[in-house]
C-alpha atoms as a PDB file:
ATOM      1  CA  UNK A   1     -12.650  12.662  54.910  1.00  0.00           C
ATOM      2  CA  UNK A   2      -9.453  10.828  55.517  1.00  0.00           C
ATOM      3  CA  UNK A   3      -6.080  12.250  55.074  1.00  0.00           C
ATOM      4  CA  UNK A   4      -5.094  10.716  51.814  1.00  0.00           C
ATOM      5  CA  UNK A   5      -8.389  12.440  50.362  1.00  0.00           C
ATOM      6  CA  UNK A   6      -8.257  15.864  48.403  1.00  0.00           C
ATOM      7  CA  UNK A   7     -10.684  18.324  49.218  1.00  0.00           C
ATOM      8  CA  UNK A   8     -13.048  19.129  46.343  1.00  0.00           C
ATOM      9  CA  UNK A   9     -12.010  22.375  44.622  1.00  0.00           C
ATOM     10  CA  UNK A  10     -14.815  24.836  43.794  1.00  0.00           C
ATOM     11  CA  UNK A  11     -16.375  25.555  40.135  1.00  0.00           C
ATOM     12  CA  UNK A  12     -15.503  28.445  38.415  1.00  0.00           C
ATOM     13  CA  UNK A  13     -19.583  28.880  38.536  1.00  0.00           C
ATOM     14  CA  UNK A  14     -18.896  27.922  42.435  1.00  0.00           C
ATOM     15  CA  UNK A  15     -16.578  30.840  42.370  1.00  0.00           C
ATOM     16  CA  UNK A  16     -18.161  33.305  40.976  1.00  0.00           C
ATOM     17  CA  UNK A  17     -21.088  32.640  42.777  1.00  0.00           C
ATOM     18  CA  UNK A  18     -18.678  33.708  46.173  1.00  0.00           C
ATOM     19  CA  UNK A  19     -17.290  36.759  44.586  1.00  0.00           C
ATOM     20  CA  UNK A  20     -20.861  37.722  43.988  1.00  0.00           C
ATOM     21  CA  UNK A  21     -21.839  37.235  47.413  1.00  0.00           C
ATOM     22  CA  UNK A  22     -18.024  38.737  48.826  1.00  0.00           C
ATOM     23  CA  UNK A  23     -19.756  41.981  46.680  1.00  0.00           C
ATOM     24  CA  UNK A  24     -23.409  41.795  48.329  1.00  0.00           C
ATOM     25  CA  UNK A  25     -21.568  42.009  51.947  1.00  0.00           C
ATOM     26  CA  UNK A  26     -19.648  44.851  50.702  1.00  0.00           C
ATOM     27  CA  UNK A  27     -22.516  46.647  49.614  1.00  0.00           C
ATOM     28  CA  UNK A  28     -24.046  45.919  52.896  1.00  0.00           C
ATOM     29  CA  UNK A  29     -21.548  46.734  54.720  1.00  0.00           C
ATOM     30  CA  UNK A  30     -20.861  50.208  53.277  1.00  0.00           C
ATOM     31  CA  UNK A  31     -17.636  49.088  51.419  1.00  0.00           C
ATOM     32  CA  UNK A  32     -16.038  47.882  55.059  1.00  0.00           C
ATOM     33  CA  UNK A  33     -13.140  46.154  53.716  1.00  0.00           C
ATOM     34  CA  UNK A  34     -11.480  44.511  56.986  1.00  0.00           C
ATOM     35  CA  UNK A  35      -8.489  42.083  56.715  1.00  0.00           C
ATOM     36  CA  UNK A  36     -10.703  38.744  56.775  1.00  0.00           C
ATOM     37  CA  UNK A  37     -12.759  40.246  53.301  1.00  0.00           C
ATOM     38  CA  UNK A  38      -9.396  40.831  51.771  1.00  0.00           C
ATOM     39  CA  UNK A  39      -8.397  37.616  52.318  1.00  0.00           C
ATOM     40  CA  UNK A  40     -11.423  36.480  51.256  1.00  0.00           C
ATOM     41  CA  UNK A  41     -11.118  38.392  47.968  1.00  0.00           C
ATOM     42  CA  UNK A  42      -7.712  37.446  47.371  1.00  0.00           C
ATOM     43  CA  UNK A  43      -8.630  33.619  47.964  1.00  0.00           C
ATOM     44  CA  UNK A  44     -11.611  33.899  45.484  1.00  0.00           C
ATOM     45  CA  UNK A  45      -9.231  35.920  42.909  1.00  0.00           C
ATOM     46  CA  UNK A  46      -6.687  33.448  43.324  1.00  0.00           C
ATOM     47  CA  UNK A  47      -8.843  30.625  42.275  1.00  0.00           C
ATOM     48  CA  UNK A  48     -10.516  32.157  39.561  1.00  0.00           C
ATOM     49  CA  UNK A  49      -7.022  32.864  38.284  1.00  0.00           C
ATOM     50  CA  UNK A  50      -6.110  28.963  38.903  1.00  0.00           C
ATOM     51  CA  UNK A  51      -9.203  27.613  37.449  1.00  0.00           C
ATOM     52  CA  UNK A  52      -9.388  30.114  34.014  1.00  0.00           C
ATOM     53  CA  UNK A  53      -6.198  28.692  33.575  1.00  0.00           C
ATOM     54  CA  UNK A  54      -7.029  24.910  33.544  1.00  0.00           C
ATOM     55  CA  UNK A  55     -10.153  25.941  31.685  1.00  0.00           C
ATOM     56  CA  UNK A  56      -7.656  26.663  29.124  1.00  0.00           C
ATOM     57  CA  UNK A  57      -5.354  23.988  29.547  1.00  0.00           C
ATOM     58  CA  UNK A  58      -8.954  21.921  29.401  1.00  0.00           C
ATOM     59  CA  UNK A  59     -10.049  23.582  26.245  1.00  0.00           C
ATOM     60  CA  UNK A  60      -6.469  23.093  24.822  1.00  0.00           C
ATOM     61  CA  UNK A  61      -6.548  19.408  25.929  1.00  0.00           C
ATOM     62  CA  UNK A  62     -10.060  18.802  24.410  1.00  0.00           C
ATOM     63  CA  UNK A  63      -9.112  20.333  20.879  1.00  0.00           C
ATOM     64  CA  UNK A  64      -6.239  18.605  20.353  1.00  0.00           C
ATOM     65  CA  UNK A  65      -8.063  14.898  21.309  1.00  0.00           C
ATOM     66  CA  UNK A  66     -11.188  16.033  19.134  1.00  0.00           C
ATOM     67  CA  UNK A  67      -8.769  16.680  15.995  1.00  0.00           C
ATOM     68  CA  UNK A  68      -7.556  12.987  16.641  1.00  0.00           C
ATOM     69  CA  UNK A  69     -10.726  11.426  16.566  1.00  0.00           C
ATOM     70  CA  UNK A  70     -11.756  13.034  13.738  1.00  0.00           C
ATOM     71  CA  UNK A  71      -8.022  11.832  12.083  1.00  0.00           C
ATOM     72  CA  UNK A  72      -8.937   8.855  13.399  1.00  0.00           C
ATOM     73  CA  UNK A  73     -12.528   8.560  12.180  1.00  0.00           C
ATOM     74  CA  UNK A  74     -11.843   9.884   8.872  1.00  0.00           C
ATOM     75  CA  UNK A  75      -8.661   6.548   8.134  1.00  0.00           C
ATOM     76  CA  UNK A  76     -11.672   4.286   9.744  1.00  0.00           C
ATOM     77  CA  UNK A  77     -14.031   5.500   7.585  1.00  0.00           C
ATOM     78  CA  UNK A  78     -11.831   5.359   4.141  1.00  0.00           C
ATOM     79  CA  UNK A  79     -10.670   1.554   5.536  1.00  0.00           C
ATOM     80  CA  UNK A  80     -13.965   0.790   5.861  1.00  0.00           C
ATOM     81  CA  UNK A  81     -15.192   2.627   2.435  1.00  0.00           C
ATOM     82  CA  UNK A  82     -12.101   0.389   0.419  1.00  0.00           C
ATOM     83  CA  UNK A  83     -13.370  -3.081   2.298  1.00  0.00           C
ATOM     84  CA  UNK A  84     -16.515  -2.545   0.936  1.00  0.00           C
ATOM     85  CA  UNK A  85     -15.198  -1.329  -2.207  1.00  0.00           C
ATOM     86  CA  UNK A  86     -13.482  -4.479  -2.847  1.00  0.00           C
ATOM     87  CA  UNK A  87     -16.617  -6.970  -1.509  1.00  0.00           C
ATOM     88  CA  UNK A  88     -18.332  -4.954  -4.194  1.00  0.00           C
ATOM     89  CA  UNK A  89     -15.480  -6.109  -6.828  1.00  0.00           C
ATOM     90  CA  UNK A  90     -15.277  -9.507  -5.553  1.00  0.00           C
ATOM     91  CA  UNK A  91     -19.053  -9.940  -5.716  1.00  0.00           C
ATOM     92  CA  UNK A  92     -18.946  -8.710  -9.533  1.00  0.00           C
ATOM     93  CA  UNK A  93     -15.799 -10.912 -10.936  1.00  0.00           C
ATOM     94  CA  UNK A  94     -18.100 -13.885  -9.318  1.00  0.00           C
ATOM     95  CA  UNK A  95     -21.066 -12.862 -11.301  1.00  0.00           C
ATOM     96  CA  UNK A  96     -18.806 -11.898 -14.273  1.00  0.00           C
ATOM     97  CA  UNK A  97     -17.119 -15.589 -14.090  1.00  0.00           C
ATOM     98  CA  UNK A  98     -21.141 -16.714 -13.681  1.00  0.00           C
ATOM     99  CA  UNK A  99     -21.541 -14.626 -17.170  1.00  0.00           C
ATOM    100  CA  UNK A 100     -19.019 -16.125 -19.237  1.00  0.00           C
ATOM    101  CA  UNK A 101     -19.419 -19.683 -17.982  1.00  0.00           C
ATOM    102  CA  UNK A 102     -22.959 -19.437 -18.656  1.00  0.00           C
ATOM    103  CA  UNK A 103     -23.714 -20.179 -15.501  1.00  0.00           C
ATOM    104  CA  UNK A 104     -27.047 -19.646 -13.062  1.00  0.00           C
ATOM    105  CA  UNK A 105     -25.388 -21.145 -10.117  1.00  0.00           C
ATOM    106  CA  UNK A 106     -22.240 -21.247  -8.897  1.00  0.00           C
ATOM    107  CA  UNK A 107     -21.861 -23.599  -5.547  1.00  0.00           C
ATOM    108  CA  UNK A 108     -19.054 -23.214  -3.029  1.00  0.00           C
ATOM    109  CA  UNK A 109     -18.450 -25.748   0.278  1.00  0.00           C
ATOM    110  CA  UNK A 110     -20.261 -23.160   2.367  1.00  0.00           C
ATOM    111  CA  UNK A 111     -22.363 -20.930  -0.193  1.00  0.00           C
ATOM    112  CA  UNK A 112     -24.560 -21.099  -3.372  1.00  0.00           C
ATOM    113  CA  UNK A 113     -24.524 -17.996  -5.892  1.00  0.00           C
ATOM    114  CA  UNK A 114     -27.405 -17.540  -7.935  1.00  0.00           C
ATOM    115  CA  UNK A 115     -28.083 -14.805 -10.839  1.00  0.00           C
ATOM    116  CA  UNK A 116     -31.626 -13.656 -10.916  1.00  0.00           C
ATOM    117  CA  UNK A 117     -33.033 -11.291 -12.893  1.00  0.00           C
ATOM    118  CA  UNK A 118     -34.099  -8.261 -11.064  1.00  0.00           C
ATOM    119  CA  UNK A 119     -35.700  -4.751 -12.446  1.00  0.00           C
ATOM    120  CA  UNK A 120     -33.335  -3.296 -15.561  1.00  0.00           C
ATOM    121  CA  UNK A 121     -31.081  -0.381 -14.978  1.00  0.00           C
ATOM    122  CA  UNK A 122     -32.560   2.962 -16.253  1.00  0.00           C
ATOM    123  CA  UNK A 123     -29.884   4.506 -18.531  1.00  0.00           C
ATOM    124  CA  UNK A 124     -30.699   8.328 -19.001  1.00  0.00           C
ATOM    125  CA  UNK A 125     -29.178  10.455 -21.510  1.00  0.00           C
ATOM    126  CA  UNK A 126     -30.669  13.595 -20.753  1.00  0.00           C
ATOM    127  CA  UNK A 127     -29.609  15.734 -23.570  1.00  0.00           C
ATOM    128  CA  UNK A 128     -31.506  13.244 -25.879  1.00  0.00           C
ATOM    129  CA  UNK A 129     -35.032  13.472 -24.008  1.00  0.00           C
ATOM    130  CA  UNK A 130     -38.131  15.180 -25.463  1.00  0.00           C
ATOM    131  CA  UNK A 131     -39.131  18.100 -23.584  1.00  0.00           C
ATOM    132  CA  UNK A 132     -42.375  16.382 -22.600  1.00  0.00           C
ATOM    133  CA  UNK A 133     -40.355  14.682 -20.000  1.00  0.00           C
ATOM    134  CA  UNK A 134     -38.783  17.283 -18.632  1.00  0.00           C
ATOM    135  CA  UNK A 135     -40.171  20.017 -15.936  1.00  0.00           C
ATOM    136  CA  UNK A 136     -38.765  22.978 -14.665  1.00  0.00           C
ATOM    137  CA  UNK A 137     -37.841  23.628 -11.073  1.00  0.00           C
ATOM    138  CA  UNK A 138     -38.126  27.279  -9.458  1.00  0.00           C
ATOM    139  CA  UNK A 139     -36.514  27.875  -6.030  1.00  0.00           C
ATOM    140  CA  UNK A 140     -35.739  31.163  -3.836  1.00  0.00           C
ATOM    141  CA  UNK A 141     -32.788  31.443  -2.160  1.00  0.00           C
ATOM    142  CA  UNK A 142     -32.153  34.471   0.224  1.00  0.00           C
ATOM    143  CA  UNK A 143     -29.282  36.861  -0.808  1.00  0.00           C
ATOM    144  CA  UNK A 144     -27.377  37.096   2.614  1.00  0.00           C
ATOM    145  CA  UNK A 145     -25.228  39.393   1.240  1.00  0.00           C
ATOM    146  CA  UNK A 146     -27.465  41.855   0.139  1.00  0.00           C
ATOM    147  CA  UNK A 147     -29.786  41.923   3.469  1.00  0.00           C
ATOM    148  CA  UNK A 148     -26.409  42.132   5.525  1.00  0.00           C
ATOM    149  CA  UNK A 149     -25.582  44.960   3.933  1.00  0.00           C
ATOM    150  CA  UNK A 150     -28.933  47.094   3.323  1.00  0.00           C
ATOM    151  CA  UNK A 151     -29.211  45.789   7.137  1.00  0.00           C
ATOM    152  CA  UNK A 152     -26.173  47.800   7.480  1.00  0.00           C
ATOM    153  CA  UNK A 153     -27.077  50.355   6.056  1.00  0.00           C
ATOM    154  CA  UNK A 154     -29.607  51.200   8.205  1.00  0.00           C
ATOM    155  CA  UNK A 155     -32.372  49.672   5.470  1.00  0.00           C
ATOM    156  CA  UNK A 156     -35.394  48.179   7.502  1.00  0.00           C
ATOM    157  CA  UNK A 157     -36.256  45.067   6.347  1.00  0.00           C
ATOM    158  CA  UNK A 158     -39.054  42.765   7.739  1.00  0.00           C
ATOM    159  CA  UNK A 159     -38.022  39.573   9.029  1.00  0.00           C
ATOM    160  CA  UNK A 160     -34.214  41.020   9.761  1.00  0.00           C
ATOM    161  CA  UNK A 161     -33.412  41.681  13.475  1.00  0.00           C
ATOM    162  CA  UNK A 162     -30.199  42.091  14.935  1.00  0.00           C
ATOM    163  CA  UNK A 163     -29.428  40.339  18.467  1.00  0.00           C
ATOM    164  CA  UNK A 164     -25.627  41.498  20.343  1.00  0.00           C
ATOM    165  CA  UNK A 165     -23.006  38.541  20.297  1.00  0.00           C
ATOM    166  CA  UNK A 166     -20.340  38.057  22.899  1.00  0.00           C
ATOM    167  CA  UNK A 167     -16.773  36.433  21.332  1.00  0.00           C
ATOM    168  CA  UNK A 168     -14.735  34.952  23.563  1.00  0.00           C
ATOM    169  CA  UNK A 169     -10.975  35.276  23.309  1.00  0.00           C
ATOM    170  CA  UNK A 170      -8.195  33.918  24.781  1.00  0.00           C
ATOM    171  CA  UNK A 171      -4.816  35.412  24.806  1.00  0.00           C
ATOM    172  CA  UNK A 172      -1.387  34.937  26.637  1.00  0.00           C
ATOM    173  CA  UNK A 173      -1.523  36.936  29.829  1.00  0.00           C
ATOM    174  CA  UNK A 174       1.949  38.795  29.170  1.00  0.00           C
ATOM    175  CA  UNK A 175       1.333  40.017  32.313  1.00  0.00           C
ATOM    176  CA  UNK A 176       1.509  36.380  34.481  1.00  0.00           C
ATOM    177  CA  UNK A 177       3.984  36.289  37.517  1.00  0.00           C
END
């Protein structure tokens, strides 16, 4: 390493991994706490402390950037959505001036339009159809609410477990030098 380069700093996994192993020599060592662990615990504390923080700043940073891609996304997507909008509208007013020139071509320097005919449009009006052209549709949808709260309850239910979750929160530490 020259002296211009910056050491690698540790992982918070990288980190923890040393406070773990600062605890397995205590253990060994009958809880000997001499002035080169301390310093060794303060070190590891003081990262951790350092890198939760840029976690945060990281998280922060990430957040903010994802909301602006998706701002982003969402103006490229309705620019995108109007173009083709108005290729669709341009491509009808062509066949429409096709239509009331009577017209089966139309030629341009560079391209030919043709009308063909193609399969007719099905028009439904479904108030107006005989029932022999109808069927009817079952489906089963679960009532979340109702398991949740026999669940609850203490109501055993087959097919309903309940597994622990861990939230994470982050707060401001009031209590920051």
């Amino acid at each position: 390493m020259t002296g211009s380069e910056k050491p690698l700093s540790k992982t918070l996994s990288e980190l923890a991994a040393e406070a773990m192993l600062i605890e397995q020599y205590l253990i060994d060592s009958g809880g000997e706490l001499n002035e080169q662990v301390e310093a060794w615990l303060a070190e590891v504390e003081s990262k951790i402390t350092e890198k939760v923080d840029s976690y945060k700043w990281c998280m922060d940073r990430f957040q903010s950037s994802a909301r602006m891609l998706k701002e982003k996304a969402d103006q490229f997507y309705n620019a995108a959505k109007m173009l083709e909008n108005t290729s669709d509208r341009l491509k009808e007013r062509i066949k429409l001036v096709m239509q009331q020139t009577n017209r089966s071509e139309i030629h341009g320097d560079h391209y030919v339009f043709k009308l063909s005919d193609s399969a007719p449009k099905i028009i439904l009006s479904e108030s107006k159809l005989p029932p022999k052209y109808r069927y009817q549709v079952t489906t089963w949808e679960i009532d979340k609410e109702k398991v949740k709260e026999d669940f609850k309850a203490g109501v055993e239910i087959p097919g309903v477990e309940s597994q622990p979750v861990k939230a994470l929160r982050v707060s401001i530490n009031r209590g920051a030098k």
